[in-house]
PDB file of N, CA and C in Angstrom:
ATOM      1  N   UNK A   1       3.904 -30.605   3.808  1.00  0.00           N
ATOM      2  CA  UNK A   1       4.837 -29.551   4.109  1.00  0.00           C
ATOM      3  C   UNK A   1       4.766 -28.481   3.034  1.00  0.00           C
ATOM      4  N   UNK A   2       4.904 -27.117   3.559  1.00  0.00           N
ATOM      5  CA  UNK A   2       5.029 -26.098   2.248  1.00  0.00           C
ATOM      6  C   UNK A   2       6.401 -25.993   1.695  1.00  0.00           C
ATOM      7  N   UNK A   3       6.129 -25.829   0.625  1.00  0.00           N
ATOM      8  CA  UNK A   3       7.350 -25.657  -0.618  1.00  0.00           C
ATOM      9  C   UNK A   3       7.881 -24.719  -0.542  1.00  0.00           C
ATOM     10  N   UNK A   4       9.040 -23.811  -1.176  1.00  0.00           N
ATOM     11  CA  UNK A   4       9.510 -22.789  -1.456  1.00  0.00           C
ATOM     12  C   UNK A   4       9.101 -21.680  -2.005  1.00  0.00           C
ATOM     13  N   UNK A   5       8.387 -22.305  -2.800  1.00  0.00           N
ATOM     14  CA  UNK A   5       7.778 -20.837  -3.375  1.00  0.00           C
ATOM     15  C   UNK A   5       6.358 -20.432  -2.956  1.00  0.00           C
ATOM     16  N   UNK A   6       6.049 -21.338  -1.942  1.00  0.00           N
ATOM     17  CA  UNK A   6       4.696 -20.816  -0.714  1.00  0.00           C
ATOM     18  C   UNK A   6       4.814 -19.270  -0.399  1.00  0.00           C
ATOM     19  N   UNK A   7       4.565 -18.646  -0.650  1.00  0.00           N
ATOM     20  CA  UNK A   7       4.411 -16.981   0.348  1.00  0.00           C
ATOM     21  C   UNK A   7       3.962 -16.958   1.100  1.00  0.00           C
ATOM     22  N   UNK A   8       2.710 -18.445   1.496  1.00  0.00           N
ATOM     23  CA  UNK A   8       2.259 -17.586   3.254  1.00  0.00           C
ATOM     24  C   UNK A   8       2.815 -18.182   4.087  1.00  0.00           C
ATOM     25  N   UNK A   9       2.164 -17.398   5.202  1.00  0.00           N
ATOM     26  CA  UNK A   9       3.304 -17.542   6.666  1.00  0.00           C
ATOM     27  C   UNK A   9       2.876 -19.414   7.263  1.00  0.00           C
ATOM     28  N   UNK A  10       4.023 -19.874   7.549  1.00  0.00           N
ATOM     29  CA  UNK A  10       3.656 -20.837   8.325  1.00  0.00           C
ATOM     30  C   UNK A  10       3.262 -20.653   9.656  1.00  0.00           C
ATOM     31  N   UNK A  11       3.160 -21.722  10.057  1.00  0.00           N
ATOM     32  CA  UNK A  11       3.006 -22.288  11.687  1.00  0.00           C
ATOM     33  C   UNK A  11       3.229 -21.307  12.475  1.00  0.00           C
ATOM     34  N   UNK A  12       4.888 -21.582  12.416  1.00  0.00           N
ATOM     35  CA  UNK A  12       5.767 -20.716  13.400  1.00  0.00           C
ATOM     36  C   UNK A  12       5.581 -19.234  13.565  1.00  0.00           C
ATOM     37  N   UNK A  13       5.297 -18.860  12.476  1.00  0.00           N
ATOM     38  CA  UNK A  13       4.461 -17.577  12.603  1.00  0.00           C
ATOM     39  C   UNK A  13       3.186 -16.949  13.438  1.00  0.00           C
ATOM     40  N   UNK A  14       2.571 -17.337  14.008  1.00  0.00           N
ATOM     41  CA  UNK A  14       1.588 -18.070  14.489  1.00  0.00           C
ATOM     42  C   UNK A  14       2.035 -16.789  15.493  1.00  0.00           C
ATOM     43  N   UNK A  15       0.905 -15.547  16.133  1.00  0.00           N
ATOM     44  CA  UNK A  15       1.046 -14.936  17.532  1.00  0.00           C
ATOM     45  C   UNK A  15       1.937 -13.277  16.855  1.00  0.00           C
ATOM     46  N   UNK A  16       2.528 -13.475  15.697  1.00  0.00           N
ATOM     47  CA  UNK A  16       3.623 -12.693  15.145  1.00  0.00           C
ATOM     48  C   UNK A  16       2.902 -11.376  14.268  1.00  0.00           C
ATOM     49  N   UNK A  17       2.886 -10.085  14.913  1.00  0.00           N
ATOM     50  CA  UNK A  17       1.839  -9.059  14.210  1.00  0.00           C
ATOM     51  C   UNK A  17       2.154  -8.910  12.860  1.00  0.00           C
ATOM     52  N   UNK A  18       3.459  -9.283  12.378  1.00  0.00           N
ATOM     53  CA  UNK A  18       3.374  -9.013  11.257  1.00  0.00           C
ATOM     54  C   UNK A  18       3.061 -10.280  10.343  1.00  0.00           C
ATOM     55  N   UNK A  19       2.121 -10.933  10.657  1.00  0.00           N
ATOM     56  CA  UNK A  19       1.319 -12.268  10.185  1.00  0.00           C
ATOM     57  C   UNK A  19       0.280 -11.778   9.823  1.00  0.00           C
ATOM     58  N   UNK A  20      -0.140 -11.427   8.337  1.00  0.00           N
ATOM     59  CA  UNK A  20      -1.127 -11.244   7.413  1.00  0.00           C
ATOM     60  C   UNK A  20      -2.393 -12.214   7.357  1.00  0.00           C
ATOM     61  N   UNK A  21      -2.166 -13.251   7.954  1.00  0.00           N
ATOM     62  CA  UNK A  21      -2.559 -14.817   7.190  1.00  0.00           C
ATOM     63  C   UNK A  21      -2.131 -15.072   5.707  1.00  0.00           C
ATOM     64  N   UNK A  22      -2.176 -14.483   4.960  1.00  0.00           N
ATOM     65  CA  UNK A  22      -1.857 -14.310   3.697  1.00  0.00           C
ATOM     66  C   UNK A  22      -0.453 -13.913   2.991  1.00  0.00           C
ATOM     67  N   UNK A  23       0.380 -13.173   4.023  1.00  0.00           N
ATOM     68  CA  UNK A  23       0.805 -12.900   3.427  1.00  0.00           C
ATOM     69  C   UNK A  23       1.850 -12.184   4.797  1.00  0.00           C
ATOM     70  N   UNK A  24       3.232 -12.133   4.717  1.00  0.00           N
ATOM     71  CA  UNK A  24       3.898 -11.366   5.686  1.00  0.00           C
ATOM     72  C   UNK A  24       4.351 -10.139   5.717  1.00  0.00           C
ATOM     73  N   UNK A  25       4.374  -9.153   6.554  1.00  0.00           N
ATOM     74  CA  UNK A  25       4.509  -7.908   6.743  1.00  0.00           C
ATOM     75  C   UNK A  25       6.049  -7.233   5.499  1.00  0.00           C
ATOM     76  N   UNK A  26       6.940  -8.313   6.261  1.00  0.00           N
ATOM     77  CA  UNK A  26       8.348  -7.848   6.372  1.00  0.00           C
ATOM     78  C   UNK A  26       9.367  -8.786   5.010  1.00  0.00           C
ATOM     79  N   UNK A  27       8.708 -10.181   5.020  1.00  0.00           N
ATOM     80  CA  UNK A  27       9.452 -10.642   4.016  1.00  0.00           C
ATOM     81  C   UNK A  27       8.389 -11.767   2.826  1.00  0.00           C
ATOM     82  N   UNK A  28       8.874 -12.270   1.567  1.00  0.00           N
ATOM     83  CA  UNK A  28       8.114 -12.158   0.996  1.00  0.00           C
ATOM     84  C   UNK A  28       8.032 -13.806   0.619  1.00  0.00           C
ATOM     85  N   UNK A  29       9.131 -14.618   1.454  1.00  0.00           N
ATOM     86  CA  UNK A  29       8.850 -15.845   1.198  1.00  0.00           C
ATOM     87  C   UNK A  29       9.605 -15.950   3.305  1.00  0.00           C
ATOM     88  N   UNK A  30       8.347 -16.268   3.726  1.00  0.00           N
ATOM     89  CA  UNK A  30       9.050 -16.260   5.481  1.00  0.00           C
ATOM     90  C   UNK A  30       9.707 -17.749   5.827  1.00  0.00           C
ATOM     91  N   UNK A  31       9.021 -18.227   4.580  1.00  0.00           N
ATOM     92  CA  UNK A  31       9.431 -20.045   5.278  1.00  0.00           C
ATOM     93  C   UNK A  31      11.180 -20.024   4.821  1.00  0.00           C
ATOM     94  N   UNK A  32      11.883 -19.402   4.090  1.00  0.00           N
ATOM     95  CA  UNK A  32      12.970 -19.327   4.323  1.00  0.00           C
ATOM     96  C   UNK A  32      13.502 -18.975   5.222  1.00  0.00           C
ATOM     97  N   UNK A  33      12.901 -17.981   6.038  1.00  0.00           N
ATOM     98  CA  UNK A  33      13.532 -17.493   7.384  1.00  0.00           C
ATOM     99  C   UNK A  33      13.893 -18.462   8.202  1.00  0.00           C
ATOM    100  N   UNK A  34      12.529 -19.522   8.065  1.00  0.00           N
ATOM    101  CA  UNK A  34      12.682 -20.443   8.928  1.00  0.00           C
ATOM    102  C   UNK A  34      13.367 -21.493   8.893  1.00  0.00           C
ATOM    103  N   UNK A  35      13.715 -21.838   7.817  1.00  0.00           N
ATOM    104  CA  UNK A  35      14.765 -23.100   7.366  1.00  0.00           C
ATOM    105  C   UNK A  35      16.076 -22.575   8.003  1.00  0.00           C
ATOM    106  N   UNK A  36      16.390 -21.345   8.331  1.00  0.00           N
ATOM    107  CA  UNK A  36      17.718 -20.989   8.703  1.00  0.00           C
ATOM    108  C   UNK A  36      17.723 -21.383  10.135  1.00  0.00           C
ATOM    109  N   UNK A  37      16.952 -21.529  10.646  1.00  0.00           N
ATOM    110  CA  UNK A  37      16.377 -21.795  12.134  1.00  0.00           C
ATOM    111  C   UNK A  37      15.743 -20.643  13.106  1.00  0.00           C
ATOM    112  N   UNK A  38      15.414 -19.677  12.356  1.00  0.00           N
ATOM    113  CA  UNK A  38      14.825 -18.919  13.517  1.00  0.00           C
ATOM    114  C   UNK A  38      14.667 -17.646  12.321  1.00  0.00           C
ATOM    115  N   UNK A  39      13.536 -16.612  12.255  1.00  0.00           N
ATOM    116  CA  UNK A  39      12.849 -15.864  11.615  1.00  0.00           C
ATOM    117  C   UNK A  39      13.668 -14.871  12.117  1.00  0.00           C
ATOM    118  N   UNK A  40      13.811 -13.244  11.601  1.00  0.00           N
ATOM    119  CA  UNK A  40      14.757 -12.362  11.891  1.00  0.00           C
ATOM    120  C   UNK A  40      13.134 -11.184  12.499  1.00  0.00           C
ATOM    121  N   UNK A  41      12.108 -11.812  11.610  1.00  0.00           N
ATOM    122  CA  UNK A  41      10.838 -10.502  12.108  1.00  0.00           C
ATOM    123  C   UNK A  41      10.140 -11.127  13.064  1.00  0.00           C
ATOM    124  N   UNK A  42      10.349 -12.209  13.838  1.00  0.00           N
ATOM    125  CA  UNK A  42       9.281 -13.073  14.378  1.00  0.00           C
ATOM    126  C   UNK A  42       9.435 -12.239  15.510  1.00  0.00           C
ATOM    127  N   UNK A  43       8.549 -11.510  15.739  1.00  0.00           N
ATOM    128  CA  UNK A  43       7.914 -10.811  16.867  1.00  0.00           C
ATOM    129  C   UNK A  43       8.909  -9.495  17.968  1.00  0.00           C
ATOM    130  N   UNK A  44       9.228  -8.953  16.023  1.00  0.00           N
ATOM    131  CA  UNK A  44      10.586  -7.922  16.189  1.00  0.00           C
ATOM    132  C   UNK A  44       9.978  -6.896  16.167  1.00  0.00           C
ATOM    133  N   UNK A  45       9.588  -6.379  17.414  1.00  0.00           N
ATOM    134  CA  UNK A  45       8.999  -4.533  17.527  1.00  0.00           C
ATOM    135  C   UNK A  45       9.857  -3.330  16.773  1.00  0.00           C
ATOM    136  N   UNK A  46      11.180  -3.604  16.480  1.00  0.00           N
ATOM    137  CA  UNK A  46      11.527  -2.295  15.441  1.00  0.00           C
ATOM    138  C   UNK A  46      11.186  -2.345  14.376  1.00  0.00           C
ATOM    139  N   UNK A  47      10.716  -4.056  13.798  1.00  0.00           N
ATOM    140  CA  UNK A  47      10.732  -4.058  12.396  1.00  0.00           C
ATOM    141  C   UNK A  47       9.085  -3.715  12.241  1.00  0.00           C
ATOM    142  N   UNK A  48       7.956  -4.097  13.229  1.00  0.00           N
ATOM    143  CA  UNK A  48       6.724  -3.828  12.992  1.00  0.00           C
ATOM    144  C   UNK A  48       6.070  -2.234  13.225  1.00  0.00           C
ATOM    145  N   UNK A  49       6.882  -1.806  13.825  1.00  0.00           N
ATOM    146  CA  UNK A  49       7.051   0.065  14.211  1.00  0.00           C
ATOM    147  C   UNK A  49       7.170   0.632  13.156  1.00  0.00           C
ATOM    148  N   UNK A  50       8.805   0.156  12.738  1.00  0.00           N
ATOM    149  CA  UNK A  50       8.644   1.020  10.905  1.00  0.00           C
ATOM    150  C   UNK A  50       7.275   0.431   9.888  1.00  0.00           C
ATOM    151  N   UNK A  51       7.107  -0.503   9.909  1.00  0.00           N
ATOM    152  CA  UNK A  51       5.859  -1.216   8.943  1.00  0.00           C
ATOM    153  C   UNK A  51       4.952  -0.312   9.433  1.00  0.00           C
ATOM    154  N   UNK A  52       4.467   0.279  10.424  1.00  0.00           N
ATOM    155  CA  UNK A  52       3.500   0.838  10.815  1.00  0.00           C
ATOM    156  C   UNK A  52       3.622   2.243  10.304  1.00  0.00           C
ATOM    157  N   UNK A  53       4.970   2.751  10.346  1.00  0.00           N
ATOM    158  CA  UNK A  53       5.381   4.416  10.462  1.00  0.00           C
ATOM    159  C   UNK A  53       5.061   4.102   8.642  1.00  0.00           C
ATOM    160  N   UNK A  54       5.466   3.398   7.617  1.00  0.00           N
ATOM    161  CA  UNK A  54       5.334   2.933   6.601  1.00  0.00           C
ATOM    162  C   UNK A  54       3.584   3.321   5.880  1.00  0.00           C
ATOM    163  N   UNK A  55       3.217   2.612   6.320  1.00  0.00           N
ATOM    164  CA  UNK A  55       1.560   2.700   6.392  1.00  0.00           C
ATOM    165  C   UNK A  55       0.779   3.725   6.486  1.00  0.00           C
ATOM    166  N   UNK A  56       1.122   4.813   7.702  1.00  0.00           N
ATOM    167  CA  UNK A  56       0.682   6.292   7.705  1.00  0.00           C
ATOM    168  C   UNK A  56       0.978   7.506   7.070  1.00  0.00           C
ATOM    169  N   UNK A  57       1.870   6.611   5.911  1.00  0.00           N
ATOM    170  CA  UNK A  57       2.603   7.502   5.217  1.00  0.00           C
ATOM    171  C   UNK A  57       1.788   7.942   3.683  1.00  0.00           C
ATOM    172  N   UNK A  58       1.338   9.114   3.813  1.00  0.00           N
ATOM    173  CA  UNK A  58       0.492   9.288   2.844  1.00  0.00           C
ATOM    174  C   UNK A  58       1.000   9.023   1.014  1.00  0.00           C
ATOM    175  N   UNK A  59       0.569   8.079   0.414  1.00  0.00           N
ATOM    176  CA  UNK A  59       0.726   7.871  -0.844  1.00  0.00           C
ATOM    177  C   UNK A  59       0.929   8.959  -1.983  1.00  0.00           C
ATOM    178  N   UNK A  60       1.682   9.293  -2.984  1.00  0.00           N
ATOM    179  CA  UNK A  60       1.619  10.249  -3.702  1.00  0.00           C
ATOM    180  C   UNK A  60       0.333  10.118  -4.974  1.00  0.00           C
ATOM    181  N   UNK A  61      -0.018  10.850  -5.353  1.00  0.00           N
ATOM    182  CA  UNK A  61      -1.060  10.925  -6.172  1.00  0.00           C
ATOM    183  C   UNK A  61      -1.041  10.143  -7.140  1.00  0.00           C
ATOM    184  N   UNK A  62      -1.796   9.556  -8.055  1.00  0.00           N
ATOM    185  CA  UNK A  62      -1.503   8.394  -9.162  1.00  0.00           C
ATOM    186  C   UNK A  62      -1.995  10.026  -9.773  1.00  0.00           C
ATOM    187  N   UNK A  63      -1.520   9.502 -11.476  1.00  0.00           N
ATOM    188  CA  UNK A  63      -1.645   9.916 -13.050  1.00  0.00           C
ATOM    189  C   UNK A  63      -3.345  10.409 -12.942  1.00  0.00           C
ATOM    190  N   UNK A  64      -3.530   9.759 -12.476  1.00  0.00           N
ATOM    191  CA  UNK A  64      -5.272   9.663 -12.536  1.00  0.00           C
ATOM    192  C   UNK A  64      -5.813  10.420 -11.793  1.00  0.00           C
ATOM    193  N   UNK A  65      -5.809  10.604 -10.480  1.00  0.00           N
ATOM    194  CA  UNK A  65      -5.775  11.690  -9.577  1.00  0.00           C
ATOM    195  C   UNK A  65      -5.796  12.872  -9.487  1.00  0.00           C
ATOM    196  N   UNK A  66      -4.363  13.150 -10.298  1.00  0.00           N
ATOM    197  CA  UNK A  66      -4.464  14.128 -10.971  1.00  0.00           C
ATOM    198  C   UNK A  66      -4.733  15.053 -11.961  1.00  0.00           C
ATOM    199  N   UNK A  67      -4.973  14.011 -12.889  1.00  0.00           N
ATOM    200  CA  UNK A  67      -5.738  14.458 -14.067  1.00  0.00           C
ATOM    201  C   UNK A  67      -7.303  15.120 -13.747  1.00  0.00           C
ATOM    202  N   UNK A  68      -7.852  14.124 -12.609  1.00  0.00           N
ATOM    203  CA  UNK A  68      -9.249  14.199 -12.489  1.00  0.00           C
ATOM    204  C   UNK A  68      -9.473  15.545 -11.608  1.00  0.00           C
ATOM    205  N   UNK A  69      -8.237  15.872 -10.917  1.00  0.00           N
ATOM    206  CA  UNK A  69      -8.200  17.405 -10.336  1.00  0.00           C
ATOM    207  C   UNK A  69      -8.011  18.583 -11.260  1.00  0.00           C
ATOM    208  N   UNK A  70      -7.194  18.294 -11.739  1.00  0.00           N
ATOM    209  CA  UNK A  70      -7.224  19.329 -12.781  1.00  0.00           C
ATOM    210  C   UNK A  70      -8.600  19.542 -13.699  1.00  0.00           C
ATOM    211  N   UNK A  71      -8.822  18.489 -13.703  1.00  0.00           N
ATOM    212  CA  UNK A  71     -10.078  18.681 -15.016  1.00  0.00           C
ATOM    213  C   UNK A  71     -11.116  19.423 -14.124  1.00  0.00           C
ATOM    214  N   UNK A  72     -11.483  19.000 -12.906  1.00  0.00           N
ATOM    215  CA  UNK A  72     -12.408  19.718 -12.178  1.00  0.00           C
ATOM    216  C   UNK A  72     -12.352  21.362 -11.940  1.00  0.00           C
ATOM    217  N   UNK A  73     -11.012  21.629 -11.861  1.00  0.00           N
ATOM    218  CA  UNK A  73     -10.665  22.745 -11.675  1.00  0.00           C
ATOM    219  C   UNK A  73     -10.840  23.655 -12.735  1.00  0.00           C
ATOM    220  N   UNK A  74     -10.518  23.050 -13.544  1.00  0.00           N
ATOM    221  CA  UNK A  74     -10.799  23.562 -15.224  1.00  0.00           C
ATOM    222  C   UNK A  74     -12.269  23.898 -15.508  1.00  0.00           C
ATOM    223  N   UNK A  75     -12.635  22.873 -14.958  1.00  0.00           N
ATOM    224  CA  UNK A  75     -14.636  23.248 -14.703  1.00  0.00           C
ATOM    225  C   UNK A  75     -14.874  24.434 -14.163  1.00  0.00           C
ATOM    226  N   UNK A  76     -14.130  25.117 -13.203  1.00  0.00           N
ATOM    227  CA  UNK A  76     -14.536  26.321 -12.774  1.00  0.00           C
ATOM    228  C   UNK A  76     -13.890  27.349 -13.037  1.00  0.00           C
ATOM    229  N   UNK A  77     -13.279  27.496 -13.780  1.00  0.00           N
ATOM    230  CA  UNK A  77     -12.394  28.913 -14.708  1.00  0.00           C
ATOM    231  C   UNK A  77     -13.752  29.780 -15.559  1.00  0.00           C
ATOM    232  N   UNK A  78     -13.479  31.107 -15.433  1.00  0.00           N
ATOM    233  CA  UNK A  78     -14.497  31.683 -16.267  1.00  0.00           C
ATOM    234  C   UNK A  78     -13.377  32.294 -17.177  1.00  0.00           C
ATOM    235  N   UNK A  79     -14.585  32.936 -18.578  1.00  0.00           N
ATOM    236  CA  UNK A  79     -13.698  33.058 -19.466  1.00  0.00           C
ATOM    237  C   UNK A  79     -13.771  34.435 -19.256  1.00  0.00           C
ATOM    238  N   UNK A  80     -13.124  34.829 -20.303  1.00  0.00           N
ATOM    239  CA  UNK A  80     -12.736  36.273 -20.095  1.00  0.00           C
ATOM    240  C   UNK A  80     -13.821  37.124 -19.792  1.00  0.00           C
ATOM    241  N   UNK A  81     -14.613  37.049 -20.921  1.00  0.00           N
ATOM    242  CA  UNK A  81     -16.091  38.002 -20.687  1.00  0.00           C
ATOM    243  C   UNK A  81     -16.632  37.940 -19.669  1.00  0.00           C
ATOM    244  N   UNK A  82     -16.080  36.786 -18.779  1.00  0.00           N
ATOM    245  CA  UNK A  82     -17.367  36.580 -17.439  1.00  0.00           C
ATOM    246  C   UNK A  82     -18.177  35.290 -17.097  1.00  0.00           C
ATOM    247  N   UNK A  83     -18.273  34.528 -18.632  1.00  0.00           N
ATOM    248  CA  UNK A  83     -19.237  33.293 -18.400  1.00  0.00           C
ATOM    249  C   UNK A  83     -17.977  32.247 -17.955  1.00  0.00           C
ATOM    250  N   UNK A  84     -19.508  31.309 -17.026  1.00  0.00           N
ATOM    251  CA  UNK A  84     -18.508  30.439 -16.700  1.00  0.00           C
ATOM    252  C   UNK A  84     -17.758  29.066 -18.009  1.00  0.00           C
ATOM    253  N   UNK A  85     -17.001  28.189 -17.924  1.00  0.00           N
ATOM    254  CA  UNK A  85     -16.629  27.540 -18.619  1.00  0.00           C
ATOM    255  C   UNK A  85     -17.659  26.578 -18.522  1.00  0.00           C
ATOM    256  N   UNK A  86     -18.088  25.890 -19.751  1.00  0.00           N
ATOM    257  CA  UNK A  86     -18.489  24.396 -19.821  1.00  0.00           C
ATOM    258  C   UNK A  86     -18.180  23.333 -20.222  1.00  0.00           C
ATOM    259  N   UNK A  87     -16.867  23.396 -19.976  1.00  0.00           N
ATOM    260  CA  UNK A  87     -16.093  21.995 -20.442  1.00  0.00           C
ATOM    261  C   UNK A  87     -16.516  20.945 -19.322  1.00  0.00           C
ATOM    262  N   UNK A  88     -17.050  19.873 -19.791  1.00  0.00           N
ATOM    263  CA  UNK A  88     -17.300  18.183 -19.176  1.00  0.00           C
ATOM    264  C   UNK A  88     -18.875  18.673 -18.922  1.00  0.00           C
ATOM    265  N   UNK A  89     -19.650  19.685 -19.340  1.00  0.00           N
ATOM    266  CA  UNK A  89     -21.307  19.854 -19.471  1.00  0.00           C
ATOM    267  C   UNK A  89     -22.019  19.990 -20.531  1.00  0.00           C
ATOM    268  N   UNK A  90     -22.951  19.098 -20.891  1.00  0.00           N
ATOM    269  CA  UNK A  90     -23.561  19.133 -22.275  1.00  0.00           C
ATOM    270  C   UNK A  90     -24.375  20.499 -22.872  1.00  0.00           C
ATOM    271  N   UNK A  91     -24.167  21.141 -23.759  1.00  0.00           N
ATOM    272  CA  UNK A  91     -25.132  22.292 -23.826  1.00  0.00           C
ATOM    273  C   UNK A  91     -26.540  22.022 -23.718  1.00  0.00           C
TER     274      UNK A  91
END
């Protein structure tokens, strides 16, 4: 039998879209759901709709991202006189 602190989905899960194999959509230990007698996401179309609307939702930029935009951009600034910049090009 799985334990409590199992995270993946059991059995009963089994047919349920928000069944990862690995891992569940909606909650983060499901076999508790099930000890109560019956799962609250088991094959709940409002809750897998938002998970979905969730998903298409474009991520905000990491630290890194942006740094690496800027720096590029910075690559193409000319300087005053006219030449271009060579910052991140070896002379």
């Amino acid at each position: 039998m799985h334990s409590n602190s199992d995270s993946h989905p059991i059995g009963k899960c089994k047919g349920c879209p928000m069944n990862l194999k690995k891992r569940c959509t909606v909650f983060s230990r499901p076999q508790e759901q099930w000890s109560h007698g019956h799962c609250k996401g088991y094959m709940n179309e409002a809750l897998y709709t938002h998970y979905l609307e969730e998903q298409m939702q474009i991520p905000p930029k990491t630290h890194k991202e942006l740094r690496q935009e800027k720096a590029a951009e910075l690559k193409t600034v000319s300087h005053q006189n006219g030449t271009v910049s060579r910052t991140g090009k070896r002379w």
